[in-house]
Protein backbone atom coordinates (compact mmCIF):
# COMPACT_ATOMS: atom_id res chain seq x y z
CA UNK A 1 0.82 -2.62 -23.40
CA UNK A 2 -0.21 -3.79 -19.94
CA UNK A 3 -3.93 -5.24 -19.94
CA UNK A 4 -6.20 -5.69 -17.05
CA UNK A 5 -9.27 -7.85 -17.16
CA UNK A 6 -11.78 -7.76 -14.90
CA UNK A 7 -14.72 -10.07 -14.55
CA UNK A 8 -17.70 -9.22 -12.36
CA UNK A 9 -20.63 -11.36 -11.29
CA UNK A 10 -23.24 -12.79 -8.31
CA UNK A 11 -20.40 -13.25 -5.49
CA UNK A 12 -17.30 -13.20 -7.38
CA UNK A 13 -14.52 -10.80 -8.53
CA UNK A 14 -11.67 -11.86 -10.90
CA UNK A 15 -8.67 -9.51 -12.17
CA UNK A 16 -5.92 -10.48 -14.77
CA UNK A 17 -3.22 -8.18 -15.01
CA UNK A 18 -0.67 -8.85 -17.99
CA UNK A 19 1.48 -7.44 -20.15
CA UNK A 20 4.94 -4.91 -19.97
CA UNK A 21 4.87 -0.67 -20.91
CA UNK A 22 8.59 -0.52 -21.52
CA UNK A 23 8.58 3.12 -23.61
CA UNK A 24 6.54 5.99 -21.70
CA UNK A 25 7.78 7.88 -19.14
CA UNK A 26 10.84 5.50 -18.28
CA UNK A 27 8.31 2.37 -16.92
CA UNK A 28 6.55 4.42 -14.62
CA UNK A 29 3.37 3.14 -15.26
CA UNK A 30 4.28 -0.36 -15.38
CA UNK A 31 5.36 0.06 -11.97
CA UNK A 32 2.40 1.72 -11.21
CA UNK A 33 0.17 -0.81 -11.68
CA UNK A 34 2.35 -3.85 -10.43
CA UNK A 35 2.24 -1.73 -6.75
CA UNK A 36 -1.55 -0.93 -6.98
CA UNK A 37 -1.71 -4.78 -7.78
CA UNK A 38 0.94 -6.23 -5.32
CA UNK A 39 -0.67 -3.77 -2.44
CA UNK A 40 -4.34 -5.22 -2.70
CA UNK A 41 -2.91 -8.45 -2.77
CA UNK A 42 -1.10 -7.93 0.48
CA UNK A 43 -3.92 -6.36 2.08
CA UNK A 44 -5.85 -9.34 1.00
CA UNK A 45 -3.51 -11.30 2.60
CA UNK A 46 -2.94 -9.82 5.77
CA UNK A 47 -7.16 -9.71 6.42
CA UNK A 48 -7.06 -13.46 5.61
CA UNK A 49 -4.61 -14.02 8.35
CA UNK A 50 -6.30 -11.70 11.11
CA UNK A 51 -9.59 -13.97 9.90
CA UNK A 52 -8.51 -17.26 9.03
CA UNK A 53 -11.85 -18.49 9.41
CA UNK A 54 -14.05 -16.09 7.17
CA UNK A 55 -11.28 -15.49 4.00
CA UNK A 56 -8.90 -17.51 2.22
CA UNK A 57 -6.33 -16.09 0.03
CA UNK A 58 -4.36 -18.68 -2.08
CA UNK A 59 -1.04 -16.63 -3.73
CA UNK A 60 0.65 -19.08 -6.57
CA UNK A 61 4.37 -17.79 -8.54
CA UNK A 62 4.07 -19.40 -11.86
CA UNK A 63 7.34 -19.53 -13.83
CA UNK A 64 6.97 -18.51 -17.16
């Protein structure tokens, strides 16, 4: 079961996204989510470069 958490309050957003679907519909919506994930984060990304000085986006791998 993938689970997403999201926590919402005065000036702050936080999303946790964990978890593995290996059995319906051959992973499809595992990969679903990783791209709708992976695709904000980019965005994210790419805004904090064209305004370095308004947004910050820090991007850690953890090995598990």
């Amino acid at each position: 079961m993938i689970r997403v958490h999201a926590r919402l309050g005065e000036g702050h957003t936080s999303i946790e996204v964990d978890g593995h679907e290996e059995h319906a519909e051959d992973g499809r919506v595992c990969a679903a989510i990783t791209a709708i994930t992976q695709t904000a984060l980019l965005g994210l990304r790419q805004y904090a470069e064209q305004f370095p000085d308004l947004v910050s986006v820090e991007i850690t791998e953890e090995n598990t």
